[in-house]
C-alpha atoms as a PDB file:
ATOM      1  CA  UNK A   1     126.015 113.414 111.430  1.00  0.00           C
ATOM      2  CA  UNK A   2     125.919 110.799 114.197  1.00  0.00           C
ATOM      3  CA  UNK A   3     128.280 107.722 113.393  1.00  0.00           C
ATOM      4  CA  UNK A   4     127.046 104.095 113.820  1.00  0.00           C
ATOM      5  CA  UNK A   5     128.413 102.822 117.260  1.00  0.00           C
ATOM      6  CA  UNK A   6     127.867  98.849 116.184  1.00  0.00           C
ATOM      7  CA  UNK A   7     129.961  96.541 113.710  1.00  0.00           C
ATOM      8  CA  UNK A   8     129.033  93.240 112.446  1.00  0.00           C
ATOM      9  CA  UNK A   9     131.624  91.048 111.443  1.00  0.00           C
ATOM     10  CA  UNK A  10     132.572  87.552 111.653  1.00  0.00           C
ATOM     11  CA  UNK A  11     128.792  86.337 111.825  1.00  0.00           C
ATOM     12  CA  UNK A  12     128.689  88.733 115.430  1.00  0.00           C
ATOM     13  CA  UNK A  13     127.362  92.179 116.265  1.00  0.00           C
ATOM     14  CA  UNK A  14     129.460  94.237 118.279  1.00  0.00           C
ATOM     15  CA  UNK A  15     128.777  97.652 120.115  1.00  0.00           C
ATOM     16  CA  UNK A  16     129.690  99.192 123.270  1.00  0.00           C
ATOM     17  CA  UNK A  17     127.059 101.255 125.703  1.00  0.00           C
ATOM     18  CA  UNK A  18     127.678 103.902 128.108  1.00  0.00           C
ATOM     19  CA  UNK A  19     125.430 103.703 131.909  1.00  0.00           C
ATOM     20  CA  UNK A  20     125.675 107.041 133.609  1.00  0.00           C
ATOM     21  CA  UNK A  21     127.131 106.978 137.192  1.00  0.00           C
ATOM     22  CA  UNK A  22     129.704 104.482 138.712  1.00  0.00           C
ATOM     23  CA  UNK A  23     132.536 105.196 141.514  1.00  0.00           C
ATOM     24  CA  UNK A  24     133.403 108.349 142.502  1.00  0.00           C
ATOM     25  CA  UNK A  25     136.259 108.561 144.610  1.00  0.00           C
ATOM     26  CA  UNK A  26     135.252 111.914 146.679  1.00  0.00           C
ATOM     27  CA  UNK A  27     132.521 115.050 146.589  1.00  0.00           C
ATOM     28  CA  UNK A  28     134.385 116.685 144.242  1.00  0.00           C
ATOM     29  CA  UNK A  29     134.819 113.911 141.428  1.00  0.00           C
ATOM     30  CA  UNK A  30     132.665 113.070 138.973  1.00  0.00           C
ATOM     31  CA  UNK A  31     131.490 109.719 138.023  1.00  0.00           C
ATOM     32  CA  UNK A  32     132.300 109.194 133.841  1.00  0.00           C
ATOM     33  CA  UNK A  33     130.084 106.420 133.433  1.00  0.00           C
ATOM     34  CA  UNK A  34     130.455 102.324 132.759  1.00  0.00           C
ATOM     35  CA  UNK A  35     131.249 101.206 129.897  1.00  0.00           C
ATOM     36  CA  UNK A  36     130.090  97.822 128.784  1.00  0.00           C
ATOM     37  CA  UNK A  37     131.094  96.134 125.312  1.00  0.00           C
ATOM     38  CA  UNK A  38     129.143  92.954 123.423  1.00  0.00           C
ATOM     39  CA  UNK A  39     129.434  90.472 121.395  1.00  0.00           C
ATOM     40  CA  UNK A  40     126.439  89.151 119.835  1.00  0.00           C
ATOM     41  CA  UNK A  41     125.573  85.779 117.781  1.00  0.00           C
ATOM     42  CA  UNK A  42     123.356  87.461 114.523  1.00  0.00           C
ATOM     43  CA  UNK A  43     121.674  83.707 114.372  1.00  0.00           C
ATOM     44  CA  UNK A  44     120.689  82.896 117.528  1.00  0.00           C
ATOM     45  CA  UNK A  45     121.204  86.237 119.987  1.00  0.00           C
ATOM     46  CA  UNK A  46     123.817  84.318 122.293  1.00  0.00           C
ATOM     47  CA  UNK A  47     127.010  85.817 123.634  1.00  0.00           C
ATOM     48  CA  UNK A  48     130.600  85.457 122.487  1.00  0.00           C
ATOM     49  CA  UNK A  49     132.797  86.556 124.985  1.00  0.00           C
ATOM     50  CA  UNK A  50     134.603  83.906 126.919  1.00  0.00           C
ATOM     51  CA  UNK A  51     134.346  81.082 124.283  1.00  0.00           C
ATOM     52  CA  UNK A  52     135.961  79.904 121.433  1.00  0.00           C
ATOM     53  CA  UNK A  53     133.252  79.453 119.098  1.00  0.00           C
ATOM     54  CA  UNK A  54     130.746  82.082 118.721  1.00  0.00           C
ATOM     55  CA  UNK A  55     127.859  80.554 120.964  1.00  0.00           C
ATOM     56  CA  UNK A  56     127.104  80.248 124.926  1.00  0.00           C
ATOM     57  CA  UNK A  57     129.094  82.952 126.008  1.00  0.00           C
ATOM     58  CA  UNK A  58     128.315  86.200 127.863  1.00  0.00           C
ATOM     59  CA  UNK A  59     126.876  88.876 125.450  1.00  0.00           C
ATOM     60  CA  UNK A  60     128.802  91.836 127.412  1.00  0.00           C
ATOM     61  CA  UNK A  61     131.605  92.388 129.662  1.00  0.00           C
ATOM     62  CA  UNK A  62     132.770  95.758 131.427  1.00  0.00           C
ATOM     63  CA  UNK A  63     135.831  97.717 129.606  1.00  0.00           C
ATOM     64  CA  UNK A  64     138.505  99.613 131.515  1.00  0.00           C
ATOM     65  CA  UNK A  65     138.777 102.817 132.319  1.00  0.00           C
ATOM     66  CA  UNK A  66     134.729 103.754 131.731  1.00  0.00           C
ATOM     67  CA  UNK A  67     133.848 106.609 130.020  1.00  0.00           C
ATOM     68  CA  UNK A  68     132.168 107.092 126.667  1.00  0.00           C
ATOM     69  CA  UNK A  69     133.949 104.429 124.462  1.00  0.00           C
ATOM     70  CA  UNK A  70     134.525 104.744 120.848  1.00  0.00           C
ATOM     71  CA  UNK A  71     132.867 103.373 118.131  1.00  0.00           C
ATOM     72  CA  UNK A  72     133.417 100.022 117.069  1.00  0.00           C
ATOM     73  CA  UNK A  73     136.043  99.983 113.575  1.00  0.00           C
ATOM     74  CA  UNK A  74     136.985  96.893 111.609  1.00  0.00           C
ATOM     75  CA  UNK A  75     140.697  97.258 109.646  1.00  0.00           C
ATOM     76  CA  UNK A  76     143.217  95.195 107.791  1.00  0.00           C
ATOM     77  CA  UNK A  77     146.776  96.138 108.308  1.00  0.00           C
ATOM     78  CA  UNK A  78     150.396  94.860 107.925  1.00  0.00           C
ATOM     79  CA  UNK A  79     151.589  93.132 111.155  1.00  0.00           C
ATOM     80  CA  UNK A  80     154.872  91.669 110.986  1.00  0.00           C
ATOM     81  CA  UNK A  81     154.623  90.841 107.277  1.00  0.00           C
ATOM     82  CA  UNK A  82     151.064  88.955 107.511  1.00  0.00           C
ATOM     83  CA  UNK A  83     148.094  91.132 106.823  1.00  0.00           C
ATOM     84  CA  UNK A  84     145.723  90.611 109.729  1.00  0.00           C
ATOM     85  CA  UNK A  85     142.276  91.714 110.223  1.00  0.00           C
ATOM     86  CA  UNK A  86     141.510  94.028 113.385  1.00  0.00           C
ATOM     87  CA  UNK A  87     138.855  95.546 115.604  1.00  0.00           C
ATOM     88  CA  UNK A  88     139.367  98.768 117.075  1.00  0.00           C
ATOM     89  CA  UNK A  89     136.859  99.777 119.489  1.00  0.00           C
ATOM     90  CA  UNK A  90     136.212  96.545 120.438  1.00  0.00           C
ATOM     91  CA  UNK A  91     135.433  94.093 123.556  1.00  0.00           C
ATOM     92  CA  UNK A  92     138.264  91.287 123.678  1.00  0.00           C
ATOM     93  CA  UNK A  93     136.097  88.332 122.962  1.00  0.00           C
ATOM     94  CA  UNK A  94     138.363  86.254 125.529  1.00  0.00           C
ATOM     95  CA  UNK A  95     136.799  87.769 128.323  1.00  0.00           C
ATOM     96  CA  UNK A  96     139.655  89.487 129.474  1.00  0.00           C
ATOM     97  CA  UNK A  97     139.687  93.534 130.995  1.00  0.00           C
ATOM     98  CA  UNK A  98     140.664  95.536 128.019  1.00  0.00           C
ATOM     99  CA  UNK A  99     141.140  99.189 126.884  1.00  0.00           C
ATOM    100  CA  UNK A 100     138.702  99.476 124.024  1.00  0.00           C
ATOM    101  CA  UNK A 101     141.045 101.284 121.777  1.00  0.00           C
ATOM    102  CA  UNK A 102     143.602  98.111 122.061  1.00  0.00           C
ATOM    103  CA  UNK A 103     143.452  96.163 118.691  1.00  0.00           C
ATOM    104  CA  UNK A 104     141.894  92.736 118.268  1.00  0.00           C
ATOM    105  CA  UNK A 105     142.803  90.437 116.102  1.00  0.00           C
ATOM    106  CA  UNK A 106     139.718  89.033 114.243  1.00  0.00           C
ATOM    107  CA  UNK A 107     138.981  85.489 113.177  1.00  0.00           C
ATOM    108  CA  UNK A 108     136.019  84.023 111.555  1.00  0.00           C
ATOM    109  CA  UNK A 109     134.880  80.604 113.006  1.00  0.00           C
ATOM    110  CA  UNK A 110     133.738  80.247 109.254  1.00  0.00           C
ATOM    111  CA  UNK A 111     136.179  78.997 106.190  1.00  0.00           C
ATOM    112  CA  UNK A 112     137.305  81.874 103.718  1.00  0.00           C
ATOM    113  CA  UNK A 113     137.806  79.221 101.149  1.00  0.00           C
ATOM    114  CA  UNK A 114     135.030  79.206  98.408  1.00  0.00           C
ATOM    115  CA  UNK A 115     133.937  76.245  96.710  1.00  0.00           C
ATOM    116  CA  UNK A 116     131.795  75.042  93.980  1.00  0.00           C
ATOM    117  CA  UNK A 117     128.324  74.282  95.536  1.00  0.00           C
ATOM    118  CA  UNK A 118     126.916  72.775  92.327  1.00  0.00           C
ATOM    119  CA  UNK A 119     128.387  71.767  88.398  1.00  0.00           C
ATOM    120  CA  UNK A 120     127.297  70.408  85.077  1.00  0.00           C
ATOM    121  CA  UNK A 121     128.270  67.615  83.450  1.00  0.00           C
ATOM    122  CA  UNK A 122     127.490  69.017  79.983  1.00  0.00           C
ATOM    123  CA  UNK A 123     130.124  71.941  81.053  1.00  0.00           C
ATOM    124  CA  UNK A 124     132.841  70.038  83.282  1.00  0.00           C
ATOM    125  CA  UNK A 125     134.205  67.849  81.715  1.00  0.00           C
END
């Protein structure tokens, strides 16, 4: 069964695509492919690579090394004593060259804090 190559997190889509071709260095090499990685505003369609917040940035960027890259996986794990949320398989959202099987850490531009959006004056008092 074919396994879904996009994640969305953090109020962002994010896949990566392979394009056929690309350098090839003599006759008897073989071109892998480019491989391109995005980040995707779900609201308004706008990029967010290169930017802080998740708006007016580019939507994709080129990884290293080409080739078919894996699909995007979101996980939480221990580093140094702080559990931290990651994305493996993912475009650095700073806009720098990276591996696509690097880490990267993942934060929300929205508050994980919950709070009452309504109350009753019968109830709270």
């Amino acid at each position: 069964m074919p396994r879904d190559r996009r994640l969305i997190v953090a109020g962002m889509v994010t896949f990566s695509t392979l394009r056929p071709g690309g350098p090839g260095t003599d006759i008897c090499s073989r071109p892998i492919g480019v491989a391109s990685g995005y980040w995707v505003n779900l609201y308004n369609a706008s990029g967010g690579i290169g930017v802080e917040t998740p708006c007016d940035g580019r939507r994709s960027t080129v990884l290293a090394g080409g080739g078919l890259p894996p699909a995007p996986v979101l996980a939480t794990v221990p580093v140094d004593g702080k559990v931290t949320t990651v994305c493996i398989g993912c475009v650095p959202r700073d806009g720098s060259t990276g591996t696509p099987i690097s880490p990267k850490e993942i934060r929300p531009a929205i508050s994980h804090k919950r709070s009452r959006a309504f109350w009753s004056s019968d109830i709270d008092r």
